[in-house]
C-alpha atoms as a PDB file:
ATOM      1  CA  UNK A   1       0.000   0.000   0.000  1.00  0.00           C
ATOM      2  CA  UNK A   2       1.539   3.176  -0.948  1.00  0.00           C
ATOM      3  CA  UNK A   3       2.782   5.818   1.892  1.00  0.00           C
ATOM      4  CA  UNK A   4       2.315   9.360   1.601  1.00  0.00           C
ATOM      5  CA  UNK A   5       6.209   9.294   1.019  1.00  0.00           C
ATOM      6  CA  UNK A   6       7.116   8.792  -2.142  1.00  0.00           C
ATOM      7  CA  UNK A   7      11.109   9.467  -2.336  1.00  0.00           C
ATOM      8  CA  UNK A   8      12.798   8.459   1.341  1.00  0.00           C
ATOM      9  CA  UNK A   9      16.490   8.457   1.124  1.00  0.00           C
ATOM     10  CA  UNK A  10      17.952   7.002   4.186  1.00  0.00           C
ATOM     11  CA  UNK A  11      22.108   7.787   5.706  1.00  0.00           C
ATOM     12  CA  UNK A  12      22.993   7.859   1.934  1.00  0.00           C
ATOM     13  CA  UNK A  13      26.810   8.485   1.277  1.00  0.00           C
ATOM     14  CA  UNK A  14      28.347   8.941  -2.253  1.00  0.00           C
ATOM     15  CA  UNK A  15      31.593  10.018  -3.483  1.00  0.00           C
ATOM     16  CA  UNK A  16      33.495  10.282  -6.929  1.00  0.00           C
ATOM     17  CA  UNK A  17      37.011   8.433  -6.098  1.00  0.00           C
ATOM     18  CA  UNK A  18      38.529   9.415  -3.539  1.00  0.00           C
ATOM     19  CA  UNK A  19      36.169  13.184  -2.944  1.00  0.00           C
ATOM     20  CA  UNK A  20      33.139  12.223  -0.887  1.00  0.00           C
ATOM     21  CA  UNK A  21      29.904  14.193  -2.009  1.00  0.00           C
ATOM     22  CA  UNK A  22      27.119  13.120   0.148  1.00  0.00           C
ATOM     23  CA  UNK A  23      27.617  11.923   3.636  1.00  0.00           C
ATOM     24  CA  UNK A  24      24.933  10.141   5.185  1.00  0.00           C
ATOM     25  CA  UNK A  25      22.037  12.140   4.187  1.00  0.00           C
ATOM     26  CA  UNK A  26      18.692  11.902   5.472  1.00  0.00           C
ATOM     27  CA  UNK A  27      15.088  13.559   3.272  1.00  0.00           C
ATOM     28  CA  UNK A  28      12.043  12.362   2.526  1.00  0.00           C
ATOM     29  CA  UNK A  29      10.090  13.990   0.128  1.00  0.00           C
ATOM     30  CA  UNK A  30       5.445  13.279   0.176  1.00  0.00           C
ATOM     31  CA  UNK A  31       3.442  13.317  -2.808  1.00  0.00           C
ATOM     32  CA  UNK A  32       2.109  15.673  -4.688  1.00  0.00           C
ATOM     33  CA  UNK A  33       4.198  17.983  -2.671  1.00  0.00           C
ATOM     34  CA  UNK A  34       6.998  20.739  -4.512  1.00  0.00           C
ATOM     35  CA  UNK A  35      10.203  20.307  -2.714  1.00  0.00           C
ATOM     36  CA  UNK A  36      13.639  22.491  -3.284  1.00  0.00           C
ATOM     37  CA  UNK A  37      16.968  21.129  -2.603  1.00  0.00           C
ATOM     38  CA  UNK A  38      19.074  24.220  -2.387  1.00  0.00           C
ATOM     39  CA  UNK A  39      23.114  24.638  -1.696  1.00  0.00           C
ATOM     40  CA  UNK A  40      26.270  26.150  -2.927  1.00  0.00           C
ATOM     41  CA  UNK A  41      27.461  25.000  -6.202  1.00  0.00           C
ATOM     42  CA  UNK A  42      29.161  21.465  -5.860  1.00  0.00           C
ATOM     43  CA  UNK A  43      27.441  20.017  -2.633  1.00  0.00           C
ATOM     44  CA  UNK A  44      25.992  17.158  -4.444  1.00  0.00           C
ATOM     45  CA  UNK A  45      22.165  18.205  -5.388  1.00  0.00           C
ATOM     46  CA  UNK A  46      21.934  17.311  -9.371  1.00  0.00           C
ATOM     47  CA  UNK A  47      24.418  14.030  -7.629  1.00  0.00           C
ATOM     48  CA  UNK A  48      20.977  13.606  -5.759  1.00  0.00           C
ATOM     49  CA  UNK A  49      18.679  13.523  -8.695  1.00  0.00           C
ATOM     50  CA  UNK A  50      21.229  10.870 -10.232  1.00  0.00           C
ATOM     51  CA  UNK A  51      20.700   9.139  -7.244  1.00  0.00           C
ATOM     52  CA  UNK A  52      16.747   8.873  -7.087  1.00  0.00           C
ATOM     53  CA  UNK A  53      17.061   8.500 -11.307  1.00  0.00           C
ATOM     54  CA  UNK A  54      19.049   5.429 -10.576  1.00  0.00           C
ATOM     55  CA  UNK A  55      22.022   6.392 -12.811  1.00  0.00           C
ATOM     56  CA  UNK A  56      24.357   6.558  -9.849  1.00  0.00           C
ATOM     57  CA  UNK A  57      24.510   4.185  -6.794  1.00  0.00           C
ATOM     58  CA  UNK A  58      24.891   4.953  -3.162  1.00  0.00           C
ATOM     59  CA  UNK A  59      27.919   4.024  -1.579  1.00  0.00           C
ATOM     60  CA  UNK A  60      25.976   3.471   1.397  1.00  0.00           C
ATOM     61  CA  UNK A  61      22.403   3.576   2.442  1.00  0.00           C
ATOM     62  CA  UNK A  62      19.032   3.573   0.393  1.00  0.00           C
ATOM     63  CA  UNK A  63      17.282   5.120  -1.425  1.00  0.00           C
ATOM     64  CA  UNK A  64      13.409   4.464  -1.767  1.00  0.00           C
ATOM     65  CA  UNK A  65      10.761   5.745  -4.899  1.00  0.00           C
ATOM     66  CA  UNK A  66       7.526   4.431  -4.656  1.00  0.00           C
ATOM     67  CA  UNK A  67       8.691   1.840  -2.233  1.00  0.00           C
ATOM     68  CA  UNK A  68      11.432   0.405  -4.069  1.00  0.00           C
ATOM     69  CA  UNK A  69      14.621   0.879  -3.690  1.00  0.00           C
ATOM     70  CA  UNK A  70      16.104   2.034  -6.782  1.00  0.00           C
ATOM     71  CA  UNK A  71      19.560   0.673  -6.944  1.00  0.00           C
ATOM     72  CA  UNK A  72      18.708  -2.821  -6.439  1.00  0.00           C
ATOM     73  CA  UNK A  73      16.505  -3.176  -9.173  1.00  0.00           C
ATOM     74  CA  UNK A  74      17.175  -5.178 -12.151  1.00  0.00           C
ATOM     75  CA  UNK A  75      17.298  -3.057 -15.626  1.00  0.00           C
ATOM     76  CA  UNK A  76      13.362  -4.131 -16.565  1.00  0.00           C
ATOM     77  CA  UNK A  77      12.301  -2.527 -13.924  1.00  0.00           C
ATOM     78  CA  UNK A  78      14.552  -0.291 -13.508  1.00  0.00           C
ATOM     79  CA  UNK A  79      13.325   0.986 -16.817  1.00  0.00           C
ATOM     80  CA  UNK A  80      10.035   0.849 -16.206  1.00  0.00           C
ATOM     81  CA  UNK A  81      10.122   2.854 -13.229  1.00  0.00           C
ATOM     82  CA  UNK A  82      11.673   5.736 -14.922  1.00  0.00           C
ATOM     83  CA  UNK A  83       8.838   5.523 -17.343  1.00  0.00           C
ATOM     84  CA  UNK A  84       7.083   6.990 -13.846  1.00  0.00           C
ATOM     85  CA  UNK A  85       9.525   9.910 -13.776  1.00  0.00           C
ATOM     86  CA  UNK A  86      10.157  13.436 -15.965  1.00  0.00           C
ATOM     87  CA  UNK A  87      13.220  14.989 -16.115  1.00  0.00           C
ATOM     88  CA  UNK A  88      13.942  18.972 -16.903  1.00  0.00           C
ATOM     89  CA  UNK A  89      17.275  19.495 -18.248  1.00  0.00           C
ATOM     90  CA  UNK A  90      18.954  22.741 -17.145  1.00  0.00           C
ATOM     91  CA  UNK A  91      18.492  24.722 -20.621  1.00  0.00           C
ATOM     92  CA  UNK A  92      15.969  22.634 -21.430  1.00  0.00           C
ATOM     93  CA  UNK A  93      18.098  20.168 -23.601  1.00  0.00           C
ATOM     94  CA  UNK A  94      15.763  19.948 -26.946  1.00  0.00           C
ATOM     95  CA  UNK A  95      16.550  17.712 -29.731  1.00  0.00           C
ATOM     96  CA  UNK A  96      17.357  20.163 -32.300  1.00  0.00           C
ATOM     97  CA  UNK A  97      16.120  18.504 -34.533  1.00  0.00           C
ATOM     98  CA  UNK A  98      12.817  17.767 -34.049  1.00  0.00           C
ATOM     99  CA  UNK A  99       9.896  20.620 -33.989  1.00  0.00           C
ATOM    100  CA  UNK A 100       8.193  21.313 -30.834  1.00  0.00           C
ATOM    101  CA  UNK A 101       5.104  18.724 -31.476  1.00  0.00           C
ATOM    102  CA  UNK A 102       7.939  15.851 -32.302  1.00  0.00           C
ATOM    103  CA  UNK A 103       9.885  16.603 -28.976  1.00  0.00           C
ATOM    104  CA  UNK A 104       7.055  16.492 -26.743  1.00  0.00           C
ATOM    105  CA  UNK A 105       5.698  13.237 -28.780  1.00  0.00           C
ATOM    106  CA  UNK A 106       9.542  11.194 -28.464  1.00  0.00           C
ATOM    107  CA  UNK A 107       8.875   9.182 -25.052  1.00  0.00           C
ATOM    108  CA  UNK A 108       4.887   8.875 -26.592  1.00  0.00           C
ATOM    109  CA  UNK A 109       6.625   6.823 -29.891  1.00  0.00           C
ATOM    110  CA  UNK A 110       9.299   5.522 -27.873  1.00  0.00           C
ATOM    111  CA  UNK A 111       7.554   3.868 -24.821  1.00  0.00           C
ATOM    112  CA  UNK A 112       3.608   3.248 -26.072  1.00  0.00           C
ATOM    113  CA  UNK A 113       1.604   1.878 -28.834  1.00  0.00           C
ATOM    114  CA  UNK A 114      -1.103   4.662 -29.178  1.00  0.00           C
ATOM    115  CA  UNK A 115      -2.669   5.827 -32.022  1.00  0.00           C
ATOM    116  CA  UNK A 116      -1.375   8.528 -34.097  1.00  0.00           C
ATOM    117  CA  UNK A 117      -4.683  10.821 -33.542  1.00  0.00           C
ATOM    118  CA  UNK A 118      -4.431  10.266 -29.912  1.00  0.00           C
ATOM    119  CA  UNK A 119      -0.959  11.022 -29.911  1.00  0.00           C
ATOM    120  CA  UNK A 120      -1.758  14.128 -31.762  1.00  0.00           C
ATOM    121  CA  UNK A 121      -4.620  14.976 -29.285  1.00  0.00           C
ATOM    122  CA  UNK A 122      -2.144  14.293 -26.275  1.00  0.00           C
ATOM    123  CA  UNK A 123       0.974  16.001 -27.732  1.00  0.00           C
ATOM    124  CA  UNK A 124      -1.904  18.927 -28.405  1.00  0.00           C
ATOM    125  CA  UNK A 125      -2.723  18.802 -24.479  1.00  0.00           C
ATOM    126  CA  UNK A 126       0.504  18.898 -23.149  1.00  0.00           C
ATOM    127  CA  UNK A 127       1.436  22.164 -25.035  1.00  0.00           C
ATOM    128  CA  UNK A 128      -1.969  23.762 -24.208  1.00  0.00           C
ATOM    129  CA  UNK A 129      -0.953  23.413 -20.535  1.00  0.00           C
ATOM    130  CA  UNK A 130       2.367  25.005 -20.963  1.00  0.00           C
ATOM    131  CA  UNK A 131       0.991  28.029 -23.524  1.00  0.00           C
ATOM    132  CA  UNK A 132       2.158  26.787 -26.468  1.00  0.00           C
ATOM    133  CA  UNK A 133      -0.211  24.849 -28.301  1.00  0.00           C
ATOM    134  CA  UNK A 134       0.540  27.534 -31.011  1.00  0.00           C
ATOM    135  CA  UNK A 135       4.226  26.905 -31.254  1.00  0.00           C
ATOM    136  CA  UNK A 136       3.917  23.073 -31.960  1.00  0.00           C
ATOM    137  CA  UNK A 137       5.528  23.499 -35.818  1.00  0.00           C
ATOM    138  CA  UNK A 138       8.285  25.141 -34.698  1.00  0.00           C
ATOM    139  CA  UNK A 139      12.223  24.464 -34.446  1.00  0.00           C
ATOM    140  CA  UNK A 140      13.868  24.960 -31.374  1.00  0.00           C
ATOM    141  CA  UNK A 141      16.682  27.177 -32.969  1.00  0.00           C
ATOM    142  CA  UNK A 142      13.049  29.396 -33.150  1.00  0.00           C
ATOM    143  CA  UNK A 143      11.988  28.954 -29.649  1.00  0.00           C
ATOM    144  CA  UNK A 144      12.971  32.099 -26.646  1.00  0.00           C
ATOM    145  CA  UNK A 145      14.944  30.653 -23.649  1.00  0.00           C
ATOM    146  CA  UNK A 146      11.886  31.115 -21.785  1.00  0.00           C
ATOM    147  CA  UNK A 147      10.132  29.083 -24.299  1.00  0.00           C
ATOM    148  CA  UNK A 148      12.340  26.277 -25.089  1.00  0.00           C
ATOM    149  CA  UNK A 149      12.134  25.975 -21.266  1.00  0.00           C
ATOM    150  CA  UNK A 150       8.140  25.172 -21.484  1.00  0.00           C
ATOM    151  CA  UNK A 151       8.302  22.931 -24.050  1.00  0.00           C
ATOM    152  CA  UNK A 152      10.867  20.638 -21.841  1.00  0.00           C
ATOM    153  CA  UNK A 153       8.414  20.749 -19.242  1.00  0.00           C
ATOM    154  CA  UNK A 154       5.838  19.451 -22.023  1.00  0.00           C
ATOM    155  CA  UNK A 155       7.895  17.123 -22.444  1.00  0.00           C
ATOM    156  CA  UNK A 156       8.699  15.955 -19.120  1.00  0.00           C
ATOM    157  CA  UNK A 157       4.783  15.711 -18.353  1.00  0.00           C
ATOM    158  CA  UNK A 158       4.299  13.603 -21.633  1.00  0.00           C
ATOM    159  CA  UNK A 159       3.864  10.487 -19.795  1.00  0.00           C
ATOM    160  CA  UNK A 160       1.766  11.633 -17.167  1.00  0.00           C
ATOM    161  CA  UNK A 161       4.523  10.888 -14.603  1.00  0.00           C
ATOM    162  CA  UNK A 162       4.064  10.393 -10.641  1.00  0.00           C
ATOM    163  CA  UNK A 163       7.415  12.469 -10.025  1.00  0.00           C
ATOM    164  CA  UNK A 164       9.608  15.295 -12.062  1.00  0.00           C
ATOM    165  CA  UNK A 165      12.694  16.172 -11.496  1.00  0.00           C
ATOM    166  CA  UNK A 166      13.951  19.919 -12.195  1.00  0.00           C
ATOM    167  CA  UNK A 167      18.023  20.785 -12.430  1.00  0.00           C
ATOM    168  CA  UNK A 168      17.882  24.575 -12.578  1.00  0.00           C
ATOM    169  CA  UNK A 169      15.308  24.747 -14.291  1.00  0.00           C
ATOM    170  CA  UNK A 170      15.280  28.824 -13.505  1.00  0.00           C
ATOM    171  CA  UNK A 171      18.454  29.575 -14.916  1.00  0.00           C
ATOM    172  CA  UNK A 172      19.126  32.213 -17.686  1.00  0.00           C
ATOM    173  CA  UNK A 173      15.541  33.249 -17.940  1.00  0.00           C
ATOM    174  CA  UNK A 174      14.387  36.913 -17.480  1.00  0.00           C
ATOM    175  CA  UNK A 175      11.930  37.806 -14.822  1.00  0.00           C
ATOM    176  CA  UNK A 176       8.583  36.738 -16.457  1.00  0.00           C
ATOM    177  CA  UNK A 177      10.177  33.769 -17.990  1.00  0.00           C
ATOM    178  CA  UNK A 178      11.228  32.881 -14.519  1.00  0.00           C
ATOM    179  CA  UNK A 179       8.112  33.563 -13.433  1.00  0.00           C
ATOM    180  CA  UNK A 180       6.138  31.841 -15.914  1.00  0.00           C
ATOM    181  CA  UNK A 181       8.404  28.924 -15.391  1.00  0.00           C
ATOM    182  CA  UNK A 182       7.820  29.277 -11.602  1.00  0.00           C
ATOM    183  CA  UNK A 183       3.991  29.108 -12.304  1.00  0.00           C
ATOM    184  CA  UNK A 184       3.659  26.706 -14.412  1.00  0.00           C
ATOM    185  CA  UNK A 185       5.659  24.067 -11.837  1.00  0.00           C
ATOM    186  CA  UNK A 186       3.484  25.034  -9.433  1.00  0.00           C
ATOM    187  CA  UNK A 187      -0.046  24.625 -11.763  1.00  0.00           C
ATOM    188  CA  UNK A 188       1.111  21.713 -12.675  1.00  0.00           C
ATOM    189  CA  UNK A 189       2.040  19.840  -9.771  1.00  0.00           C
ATOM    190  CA  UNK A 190      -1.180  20.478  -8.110  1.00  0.00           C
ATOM    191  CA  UNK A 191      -3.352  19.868 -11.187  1.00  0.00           C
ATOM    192  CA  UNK A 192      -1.463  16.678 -12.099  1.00  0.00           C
ATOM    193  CA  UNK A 193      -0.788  15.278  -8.549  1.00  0.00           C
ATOM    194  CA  UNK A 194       2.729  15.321  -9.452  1.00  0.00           C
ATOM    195  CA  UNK A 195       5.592  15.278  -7.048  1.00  0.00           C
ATOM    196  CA  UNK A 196       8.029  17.858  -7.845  1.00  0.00           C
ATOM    197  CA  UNK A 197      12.066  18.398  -7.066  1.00  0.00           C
ATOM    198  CA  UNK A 198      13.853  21.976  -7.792  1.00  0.00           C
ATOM    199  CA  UNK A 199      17.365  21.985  -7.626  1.00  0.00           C
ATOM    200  CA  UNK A 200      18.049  25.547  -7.583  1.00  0.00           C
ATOM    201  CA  UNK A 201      19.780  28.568  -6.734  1.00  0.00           C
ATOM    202  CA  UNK A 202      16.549  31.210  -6.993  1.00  0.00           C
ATOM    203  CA  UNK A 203      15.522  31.370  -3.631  1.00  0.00           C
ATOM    204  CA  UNK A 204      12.889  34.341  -4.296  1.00  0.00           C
ATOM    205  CA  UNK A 205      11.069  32.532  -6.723  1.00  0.00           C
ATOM    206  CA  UNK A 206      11.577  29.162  -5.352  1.00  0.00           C
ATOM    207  CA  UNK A 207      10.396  30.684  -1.862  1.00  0.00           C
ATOM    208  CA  UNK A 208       6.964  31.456  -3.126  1.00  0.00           C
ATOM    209  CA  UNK A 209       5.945  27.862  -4.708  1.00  0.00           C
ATOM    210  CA  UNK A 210       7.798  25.196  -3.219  1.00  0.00           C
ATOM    211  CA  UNK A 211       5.925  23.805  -0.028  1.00  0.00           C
ATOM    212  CA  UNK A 212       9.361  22.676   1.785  1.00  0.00           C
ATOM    213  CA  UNK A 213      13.169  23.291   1.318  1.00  0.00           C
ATOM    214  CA  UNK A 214      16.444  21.036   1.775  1.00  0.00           C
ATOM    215  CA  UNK A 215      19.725  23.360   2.540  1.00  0.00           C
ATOM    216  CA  UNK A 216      23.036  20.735   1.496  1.00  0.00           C
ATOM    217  CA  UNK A 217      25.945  21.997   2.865  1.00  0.00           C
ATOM    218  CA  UNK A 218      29.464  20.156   2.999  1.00  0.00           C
ATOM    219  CA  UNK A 219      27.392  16.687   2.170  1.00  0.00           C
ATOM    220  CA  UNK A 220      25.108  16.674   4.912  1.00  0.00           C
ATOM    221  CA  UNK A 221      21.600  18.369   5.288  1.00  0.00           C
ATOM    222  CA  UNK A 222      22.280  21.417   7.085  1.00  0.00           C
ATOM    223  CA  UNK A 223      19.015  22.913   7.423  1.00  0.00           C
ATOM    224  CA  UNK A 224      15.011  22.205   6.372  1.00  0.00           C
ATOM    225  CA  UNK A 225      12.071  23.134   6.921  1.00  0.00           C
ATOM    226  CA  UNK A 226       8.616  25.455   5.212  1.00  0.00           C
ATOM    227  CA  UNK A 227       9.561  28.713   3.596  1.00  0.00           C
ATOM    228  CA  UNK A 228       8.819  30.684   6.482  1.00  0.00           C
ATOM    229  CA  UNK A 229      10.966  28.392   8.277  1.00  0.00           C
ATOM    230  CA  UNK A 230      13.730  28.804   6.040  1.00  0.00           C
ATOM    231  CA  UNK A 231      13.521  32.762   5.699  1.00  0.00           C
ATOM    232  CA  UNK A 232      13.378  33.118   9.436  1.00  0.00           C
ATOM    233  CA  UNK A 233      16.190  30.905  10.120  1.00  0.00           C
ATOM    234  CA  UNK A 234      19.128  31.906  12.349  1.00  0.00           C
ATOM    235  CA  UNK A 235      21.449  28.965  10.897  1.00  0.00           C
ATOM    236  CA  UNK A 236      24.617  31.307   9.679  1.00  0.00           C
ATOM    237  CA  UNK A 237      24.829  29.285   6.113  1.00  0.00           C
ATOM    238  CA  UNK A 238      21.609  29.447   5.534  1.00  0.00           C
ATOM    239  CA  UNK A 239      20.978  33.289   6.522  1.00  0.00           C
ATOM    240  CA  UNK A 240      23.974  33.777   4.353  1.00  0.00           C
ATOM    241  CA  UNK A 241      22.475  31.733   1.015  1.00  0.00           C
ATOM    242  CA  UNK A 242      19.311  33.526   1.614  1.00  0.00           C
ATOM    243  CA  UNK A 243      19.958  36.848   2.203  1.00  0.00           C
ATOM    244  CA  UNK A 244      22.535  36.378  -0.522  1.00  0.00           C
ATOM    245  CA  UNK A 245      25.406  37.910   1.786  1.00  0.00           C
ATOM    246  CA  UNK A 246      28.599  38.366   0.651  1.00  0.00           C
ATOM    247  CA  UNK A 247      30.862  36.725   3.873  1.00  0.00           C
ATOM    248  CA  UNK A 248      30.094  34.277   5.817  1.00  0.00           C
ATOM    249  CA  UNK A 249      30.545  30.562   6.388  1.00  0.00           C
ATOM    250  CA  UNK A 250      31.149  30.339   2.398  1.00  0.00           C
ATOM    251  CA  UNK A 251      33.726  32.947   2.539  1.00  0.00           C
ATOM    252  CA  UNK A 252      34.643  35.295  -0.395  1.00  0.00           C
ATOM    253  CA  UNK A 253      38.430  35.010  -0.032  1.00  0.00           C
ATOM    254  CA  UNK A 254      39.311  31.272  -1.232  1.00  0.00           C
ATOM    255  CA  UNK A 255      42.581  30.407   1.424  1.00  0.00           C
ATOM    256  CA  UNK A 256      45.806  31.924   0.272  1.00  0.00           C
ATOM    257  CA  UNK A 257      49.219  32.998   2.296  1.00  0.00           C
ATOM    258  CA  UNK A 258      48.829  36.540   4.114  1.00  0.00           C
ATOM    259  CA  UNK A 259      48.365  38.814   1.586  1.00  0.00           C
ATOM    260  CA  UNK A 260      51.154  41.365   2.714  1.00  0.00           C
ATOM    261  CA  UNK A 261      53.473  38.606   2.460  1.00  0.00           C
ATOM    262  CA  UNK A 262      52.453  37.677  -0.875  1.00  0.00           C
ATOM    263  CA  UNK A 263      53.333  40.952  -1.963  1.00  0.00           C
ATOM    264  CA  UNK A 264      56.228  40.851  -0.265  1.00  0.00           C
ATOM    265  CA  UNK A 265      55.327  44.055   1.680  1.00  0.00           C
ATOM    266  CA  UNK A 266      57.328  44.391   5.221  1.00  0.00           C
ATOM    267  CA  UNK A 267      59.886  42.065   4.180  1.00  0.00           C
ATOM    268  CA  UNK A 268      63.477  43.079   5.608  1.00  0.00           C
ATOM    269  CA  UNK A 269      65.602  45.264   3.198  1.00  0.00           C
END
């Protein structure tokens, strides 16, 4: 029977070589819920989405989707449990070339045997909900950032999936792109009964439609909570990544010798 829990990820550690990344993290994410993992470049939050995607495996720990845990399945179903899950790509990541109407209908011709009207009336649907049913001949090359971006999310919703997955998907857009974007996620999470993971840097905008926030820092979880939580928080990392300060625990100075000695200032003659 399912739990309201869809993703739990439970003391998971992961490193590249010899550099450990995540250290024994702890999250659990409900359904139908929009949840942001925020942190400083590097600290391992598009390694997390690998993680719950299956591409990577822990070095310790679990991690849990649906009730499964993800690593230990075999490819089939493997396979057919990403068939459950939408991905948007950081730029969007469009085939080039393919039109709008063929990139939103690729997993459709890929992964089912319908009809090519009700593809057509699906495809159709998808852009509708995203604003751009209008734009379904056109060529990515012909496509705004803002709008590339909301035909990857067309995409992403083609299958009707229980869970997307969003890697900056906020980057490079102006403000009503952003907030568009921002929207949309939102709309569609609730309409859909999605479950929905931002991995972002845009705390305003993430702020206002996400309903609860993971703060990564050094590997671990360093701080969670609502939005309100997280904007009233006293935690110096996170008042620092929210308040976008320039000192702080992330300093600006990366570690060097004393400057005056580097210069070779009040050296003896």
């Amino acid at each position: 029977m399912p739990t309201d829990n869809l993703i739990e990820i439970r003391d998971v550690s992961f490193g590249y070589r010899d550099r450990p990344v995540l250290k024994g993290i702890n999250l659990t994410m409900q359904r139908g819920k929009v949840i942001a993992i925020m942190g400083g470049s590097g600290c391992g939050k598009t390694t997390l989405l690998r993680l719950i995607g299956g591409q990577l495996r822990p070095t310790q720990g679990e991690v849990r989707v649906d009730g499964k845990v993800i690593h230990r399945l075999g490819l089939t179903d493997l396979y057919r449990m990403r068939r459950k899950m939408g991905m948007l790509f950081q730029f969007g990541a469009l085939f080039t070339d393919l039109s709008v109407f063929d990139n939103v209908a690729f997993q459709m011709r890929e992964h089912t045997n319908l009809s090519a009207e009700m593809m057509h009336d699906l495809v159709l649907m998808k852009l509708q909900a995203v604003g751009l049913r209008g734009a379904q001949t056109l060529m990515p090359h012909e496509l705004s950032g803002g709008m590339a971006r909301r035909v990857a999310l067309a995409r992403a919703i083609a299958l009707d999936p229980m869970l997307v997955m969003y890697d900056e998907p906020f980057t490079g857009l102006d403000p009503i792109s952003l907030g568009v974007i921002g929207n949309l996620i939102r709309r569609l999470t609730d309409a859909l009964g999605l479950t929905s993971i931002l991995v972002t840097h845009d705390v305003e905008k993430s702020l206002q439609i996400v309903d609860y926030v993971y703060f990564i820092s050094n590997g671990v979880v360093e701080a969670e909570g609502t939005p309100e939580q997280i904007r009233a928080s006293t935690l110096p990392f996170v008042h620092q990544f929210v308040h976008a300060e320039e000192d702080g625990p992330v300093p600006f100075h990366y570690p060097a010798p004393d400057y005056a000695s580097d210069l070779g200032l009040g050296l003896a003659k």
